[in-house]
Every structure is written in structure tokens, then in C-alpha cells.
Protein backbone atom coordinates (compact mmCIF):
# COMPACT_ATOMS: atom_id res chain seq x y z
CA UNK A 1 18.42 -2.18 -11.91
CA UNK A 2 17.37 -5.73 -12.27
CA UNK A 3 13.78 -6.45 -12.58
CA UNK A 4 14.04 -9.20 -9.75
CA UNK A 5 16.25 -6.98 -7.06
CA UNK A 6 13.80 -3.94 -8.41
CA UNK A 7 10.47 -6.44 -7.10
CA UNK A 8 12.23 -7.31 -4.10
CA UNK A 9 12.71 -3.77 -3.02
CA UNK A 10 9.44 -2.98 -3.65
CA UNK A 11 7.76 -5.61 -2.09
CA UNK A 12 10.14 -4.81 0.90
CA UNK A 13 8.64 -1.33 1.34
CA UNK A 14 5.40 -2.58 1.06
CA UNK A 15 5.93 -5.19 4.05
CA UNK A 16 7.07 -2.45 5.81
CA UNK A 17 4.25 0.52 5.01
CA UNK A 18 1.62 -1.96 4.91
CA UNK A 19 2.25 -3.64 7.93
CA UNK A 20 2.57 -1.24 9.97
CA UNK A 21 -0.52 0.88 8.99
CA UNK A 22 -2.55 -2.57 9.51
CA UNK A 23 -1.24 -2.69 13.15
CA UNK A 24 -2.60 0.85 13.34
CA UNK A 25 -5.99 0.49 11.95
CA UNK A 26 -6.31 -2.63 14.37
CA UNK A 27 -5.19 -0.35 17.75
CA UNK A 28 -6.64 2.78 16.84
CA UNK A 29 -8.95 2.95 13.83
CA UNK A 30 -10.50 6.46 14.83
CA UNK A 31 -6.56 8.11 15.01
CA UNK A 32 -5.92 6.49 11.61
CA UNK A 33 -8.86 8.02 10.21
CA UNK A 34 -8.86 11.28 11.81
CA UNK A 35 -4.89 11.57 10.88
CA UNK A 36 -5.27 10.63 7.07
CA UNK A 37 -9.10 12.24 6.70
CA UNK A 38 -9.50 14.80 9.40
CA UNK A 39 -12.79 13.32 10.11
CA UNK A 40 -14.31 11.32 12.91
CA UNK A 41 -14.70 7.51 12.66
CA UNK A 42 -17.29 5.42 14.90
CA UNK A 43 -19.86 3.01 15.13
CA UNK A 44 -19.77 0.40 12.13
CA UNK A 45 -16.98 2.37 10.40
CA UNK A 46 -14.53 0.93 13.01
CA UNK A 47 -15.15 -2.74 12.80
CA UNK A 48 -14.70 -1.67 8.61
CA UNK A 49 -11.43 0.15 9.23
CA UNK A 50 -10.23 -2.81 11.86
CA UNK A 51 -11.13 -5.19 8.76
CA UNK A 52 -9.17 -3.41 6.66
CA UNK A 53 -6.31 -3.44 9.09
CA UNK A 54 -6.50 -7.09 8.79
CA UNK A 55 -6.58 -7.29 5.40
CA UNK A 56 -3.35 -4.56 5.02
CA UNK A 57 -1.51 -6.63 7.58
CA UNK A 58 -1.67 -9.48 5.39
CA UNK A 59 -1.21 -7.40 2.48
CA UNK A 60 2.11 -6.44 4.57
CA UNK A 61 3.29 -10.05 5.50
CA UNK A 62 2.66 -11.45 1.57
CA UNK A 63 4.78 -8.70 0.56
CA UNK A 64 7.51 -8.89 3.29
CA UNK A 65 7.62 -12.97 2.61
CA UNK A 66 7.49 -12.26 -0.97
CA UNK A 67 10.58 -10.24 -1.13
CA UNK A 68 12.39 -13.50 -0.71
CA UNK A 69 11.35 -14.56 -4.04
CA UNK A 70 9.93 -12.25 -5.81
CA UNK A 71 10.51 -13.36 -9.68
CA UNK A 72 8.57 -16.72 -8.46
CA UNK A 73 4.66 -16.74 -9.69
CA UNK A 74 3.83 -16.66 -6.17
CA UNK A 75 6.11 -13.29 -5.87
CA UNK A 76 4.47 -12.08 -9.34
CA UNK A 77 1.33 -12.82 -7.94
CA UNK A 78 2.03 -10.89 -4.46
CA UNK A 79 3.25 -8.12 -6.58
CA UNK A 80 -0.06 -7.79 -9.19
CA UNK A 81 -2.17 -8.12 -5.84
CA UNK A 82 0.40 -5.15 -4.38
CA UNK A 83 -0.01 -3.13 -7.84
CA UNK A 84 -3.82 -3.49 -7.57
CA UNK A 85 -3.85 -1.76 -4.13
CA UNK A 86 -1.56 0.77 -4.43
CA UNK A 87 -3.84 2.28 -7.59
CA UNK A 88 -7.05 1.47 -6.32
CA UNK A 89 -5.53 3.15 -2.71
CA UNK A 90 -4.35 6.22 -4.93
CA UNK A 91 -7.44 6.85 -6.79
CA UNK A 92 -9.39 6.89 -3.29
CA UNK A 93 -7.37 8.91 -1.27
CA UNK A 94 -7.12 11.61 -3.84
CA UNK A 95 -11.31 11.55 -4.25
CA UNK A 96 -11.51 11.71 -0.10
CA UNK A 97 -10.29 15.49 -0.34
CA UNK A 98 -11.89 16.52 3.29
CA UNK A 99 -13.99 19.77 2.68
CA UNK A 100 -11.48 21.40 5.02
CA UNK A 101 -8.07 22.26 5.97
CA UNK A 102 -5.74 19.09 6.67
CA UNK A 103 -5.95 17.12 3.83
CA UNK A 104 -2.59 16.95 2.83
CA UNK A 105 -2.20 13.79 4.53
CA UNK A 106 -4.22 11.83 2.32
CA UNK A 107 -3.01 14.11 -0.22
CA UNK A 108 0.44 12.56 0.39
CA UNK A 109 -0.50 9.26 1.17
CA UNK A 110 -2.14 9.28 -2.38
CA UNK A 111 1.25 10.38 -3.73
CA UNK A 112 2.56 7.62 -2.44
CA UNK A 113 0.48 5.32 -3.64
CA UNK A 114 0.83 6.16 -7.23
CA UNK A 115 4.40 6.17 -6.75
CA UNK A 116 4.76 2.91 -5.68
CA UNK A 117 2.08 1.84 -8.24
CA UNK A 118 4.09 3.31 -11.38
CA UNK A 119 7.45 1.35 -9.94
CA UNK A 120 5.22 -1.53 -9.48
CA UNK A 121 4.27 -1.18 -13.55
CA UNK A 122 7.86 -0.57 -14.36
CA UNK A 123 8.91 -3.66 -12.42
CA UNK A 124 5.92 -5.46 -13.59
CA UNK A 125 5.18 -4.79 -17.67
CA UNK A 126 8.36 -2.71 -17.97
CA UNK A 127 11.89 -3.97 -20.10
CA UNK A 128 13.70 -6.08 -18.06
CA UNK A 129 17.42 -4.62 -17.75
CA UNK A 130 20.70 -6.55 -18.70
CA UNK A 131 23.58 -6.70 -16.70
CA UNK A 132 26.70 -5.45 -18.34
């Protein structure tokens, strides 16, 4: 697959993910965190997570708008910022294994992560493909 239609799709599902789980973390911060962590979240840890949702719905509308052109520096640039997330997002939901039953959420969501971080690498740093 092209490199450019490869970014695009990417960048597409990030729009999408990201998005959406910003909207989420602004609504209902505690239900995100109890869903992914199986733990409680209050006080100052819900103005964080709300922050956070802010920051991921962003993270979703650069990547949505940078679908468009996603072989542009600005794209590149949405993608490396995209990349960065995704690992740093694997790393810490694999480290936040909950000391009980239920983590396979974050479990998963940490798959996820690192799956969209490797295509983001292949996209990224990998050989660009010719078309026949």
C-alpha cells in the first residue's frame, strides 16, 4: 500500500479513536477510568483526566484534518505527534496492570496502542512502496 493512502488511514482511525475517547474523558472521567483501570477516579484526578480529554480531542481533530493531507509536513508532523502518543499510551497502559481482576481493558487498549504505533513506524521510517 502506498505510504500516503497508508498515513491517511491511519490518521483516519486515530480521528476516530481519539476523538471519541476525548468526548468521554470530558462527560464522564470517573467511567473512563473505572472502565480502562478498574479503579475509582475523584478529586484532582478528574480535572487531570478532563485535561487530557481535551488534549485527546485535539489529538483526534489534527488527525481527522490531517487525513486530508497527510504526506504534507503538517500531516508528517500530525503523524510523529500521533506516533509519540500511541507508544508513550502503550508503555503506560501496560505498567497500570490493576492489582486485580479486570485489567484486560487496559490490557487491550495497550495492544492497541502498539499496534497503531508499529503501522505508524512502518508508514513513517518504513520503504515507501511503488505502484506497479
Amino acid at each position: 500500500m502506498d505510504k500516503t493512502v497508508w498515513l491517511a488511514n491511519i490518521l483516519s482511525i486515530g480521528g476516530v479513536l481519539e476523538t471519541g475517547t476525548g468526548l468521554a474523558l470530558l462527560v464522564d472521567p470517573p467511567a473512563v477510568a473505572f472502565l480502562l483501570l478498574r479503579s475509582p477516579l475523584a478529586g484532582p484526578g478528574v480535572v487531570v483526566a478532563r485535561l487530557a480529554g481535551g488534549g485527546l480531542l485535539a489529538l483526534g481533530i489534527a488527525c481527522w484534518y490531517g487525513r486530508g493531507t497527510p504526506s504534507t509536513p503538517a500531516g508528517l508532523g500530525v503523524s510523529r505527534a500521533f506516533l509519540a502518543y500511541n507508544l508513550v499510551a502503550c508503555a503506560v497502559l501496560a505498567l497500570a496492570r490493576p492489582p486485580f481482576p479486570g485489567g484486560l481493558v487496559a490490557l487491550g487498549a495497550s495492544v492497541l496502542h502498539g499496534l497503531l504505533a508499529a503501522a505508524l513506524v512502518t508508514a513513517l521510517f518504513g520503504p515507501m512502496s511503488r505502484k506497479p
